[in-house]
C-alpha atoms as a PDB file:
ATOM      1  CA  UNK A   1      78.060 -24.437 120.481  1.00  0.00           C
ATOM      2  CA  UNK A   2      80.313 -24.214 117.602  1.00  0.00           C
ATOM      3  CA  UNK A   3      79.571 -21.282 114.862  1.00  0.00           C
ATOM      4  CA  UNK A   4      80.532 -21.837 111.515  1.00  0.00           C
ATOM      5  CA  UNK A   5      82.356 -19.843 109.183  1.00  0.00           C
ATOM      6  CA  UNK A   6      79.848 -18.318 107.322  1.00  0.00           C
ATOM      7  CA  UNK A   7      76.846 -18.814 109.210  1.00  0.00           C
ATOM      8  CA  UNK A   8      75.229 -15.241 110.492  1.00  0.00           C
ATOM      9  CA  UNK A   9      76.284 -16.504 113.897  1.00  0.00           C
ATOM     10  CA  UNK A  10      79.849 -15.826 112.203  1.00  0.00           C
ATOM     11  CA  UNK A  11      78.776 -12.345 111.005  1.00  0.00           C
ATOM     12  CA  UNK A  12      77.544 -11.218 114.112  1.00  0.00           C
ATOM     13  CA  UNK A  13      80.423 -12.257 115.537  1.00  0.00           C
ATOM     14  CA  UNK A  14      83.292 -10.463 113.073  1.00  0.00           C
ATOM     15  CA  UNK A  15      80.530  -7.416 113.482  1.00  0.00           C
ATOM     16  CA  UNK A  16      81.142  -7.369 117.114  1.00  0.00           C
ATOM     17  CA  UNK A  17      84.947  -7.909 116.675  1.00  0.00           C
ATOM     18  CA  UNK A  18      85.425  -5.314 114.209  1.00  0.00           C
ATOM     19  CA  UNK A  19      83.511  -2.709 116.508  1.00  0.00           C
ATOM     20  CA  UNK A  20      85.580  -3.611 119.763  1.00  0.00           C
ATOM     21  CA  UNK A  21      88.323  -3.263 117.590  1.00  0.00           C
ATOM     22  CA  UNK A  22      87.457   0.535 116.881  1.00  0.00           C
ATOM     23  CA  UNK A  23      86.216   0.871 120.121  1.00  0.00           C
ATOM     24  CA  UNK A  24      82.490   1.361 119.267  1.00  0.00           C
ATOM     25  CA  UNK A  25      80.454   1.704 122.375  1.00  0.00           C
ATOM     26  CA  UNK A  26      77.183   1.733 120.482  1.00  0.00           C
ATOM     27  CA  UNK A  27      77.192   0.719 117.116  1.00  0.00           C
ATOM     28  CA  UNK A  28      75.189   3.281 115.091  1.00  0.00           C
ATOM     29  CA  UNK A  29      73.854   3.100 111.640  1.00  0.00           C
ATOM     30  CA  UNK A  30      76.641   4.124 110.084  1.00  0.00           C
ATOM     31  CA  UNK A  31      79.156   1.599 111.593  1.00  0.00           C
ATOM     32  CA  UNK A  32      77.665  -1.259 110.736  1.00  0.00           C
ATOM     33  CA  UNK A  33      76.986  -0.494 107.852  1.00  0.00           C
ATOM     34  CA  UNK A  34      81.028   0.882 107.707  1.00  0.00           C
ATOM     35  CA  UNK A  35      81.531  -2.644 109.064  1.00  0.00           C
ATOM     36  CA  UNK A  36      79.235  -4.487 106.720  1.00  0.00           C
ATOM     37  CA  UNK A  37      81.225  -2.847 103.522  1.00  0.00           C
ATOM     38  CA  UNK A  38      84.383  -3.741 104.917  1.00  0.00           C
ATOM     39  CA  UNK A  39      83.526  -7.672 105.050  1.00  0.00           C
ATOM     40  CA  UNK A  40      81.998  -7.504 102.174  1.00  0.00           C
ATOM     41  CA  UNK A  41      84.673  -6.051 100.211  1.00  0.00           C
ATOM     42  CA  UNK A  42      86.552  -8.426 102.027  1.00  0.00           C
ATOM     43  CA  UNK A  43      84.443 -11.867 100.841  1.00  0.00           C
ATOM     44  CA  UNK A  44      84.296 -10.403  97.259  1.00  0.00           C
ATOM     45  CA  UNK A  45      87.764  -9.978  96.705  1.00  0.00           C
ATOM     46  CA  UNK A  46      90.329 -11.809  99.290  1.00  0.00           C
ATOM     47  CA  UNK A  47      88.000 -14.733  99.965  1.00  0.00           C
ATOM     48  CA  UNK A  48      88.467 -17.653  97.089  1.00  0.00           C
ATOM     49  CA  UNK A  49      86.114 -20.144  96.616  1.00  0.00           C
ATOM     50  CA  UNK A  50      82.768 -20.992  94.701  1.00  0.00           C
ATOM     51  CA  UNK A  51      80.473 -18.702  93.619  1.00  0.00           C
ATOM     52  CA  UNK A  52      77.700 -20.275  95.357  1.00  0.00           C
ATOM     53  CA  UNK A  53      79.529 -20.224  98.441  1.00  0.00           C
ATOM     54  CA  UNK A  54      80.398 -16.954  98.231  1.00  0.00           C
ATOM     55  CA  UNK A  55      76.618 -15.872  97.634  1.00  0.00           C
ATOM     56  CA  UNK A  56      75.165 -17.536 100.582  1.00  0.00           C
ATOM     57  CA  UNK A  57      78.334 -16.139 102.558  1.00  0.00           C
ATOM     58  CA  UNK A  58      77.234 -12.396 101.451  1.00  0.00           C
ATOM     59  CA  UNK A  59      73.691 -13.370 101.964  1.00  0.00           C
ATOM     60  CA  UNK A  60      74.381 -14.594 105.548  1.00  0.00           C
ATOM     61  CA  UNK A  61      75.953 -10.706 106.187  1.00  0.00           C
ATOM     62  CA  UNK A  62      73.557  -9.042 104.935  1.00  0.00           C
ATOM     63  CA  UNK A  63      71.144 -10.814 107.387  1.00  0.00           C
ATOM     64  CA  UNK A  64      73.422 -10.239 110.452  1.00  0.00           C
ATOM     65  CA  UNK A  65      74.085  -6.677 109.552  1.00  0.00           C
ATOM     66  CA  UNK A  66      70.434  -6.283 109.346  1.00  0.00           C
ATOM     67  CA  UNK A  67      69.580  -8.159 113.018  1.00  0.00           C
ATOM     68  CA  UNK A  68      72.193  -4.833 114.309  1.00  0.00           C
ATOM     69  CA  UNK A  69      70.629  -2.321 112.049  1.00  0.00           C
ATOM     70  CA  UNK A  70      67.099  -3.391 114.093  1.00  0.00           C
ATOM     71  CA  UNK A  71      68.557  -3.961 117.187  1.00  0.00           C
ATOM     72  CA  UNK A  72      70.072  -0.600 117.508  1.00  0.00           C
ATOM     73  CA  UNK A  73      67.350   1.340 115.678  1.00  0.00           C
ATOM     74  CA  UNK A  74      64.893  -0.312 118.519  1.00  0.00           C
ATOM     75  CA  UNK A  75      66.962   1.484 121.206  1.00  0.00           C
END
């Protein structure tokens, strides 16, 4: 199965990436949410394109970064 740029698939993805990147062995509160400010600043400044696009991009983090904030909180 392919995941699109921009999907939440893709955001859970670059979420993952960026924590086995820094070596996060359980992702707390305050990484992802380290990690959801990073790609944000990232998609509202280095990423060019519509501003639709860009909306539904920042909307599909928002809802990835929020599947880790209750998948973590659960545990």
């Amino acid at each position: 199965m392919k995941v699109f740029f921009g999907s939440i698939e893709y955001f859970e993805k670059e979420i993952m990436s960026f924590a086995k990147r820094r070596s996060y062995i359980h992702l707390a509160r305050e990484e992802v949410m380290e990690i959801y400010s990073e790609l944000k600043d990232e998609l509202m400044n280095d990423f060019i394109c519509e501003d639709h696009i860009k909306k539904e991009c920042i909307n599909n983090l928002n809802l990835a970064s929020q599947r880790f904030l209750h998948k973590y909180q659960a545990v």
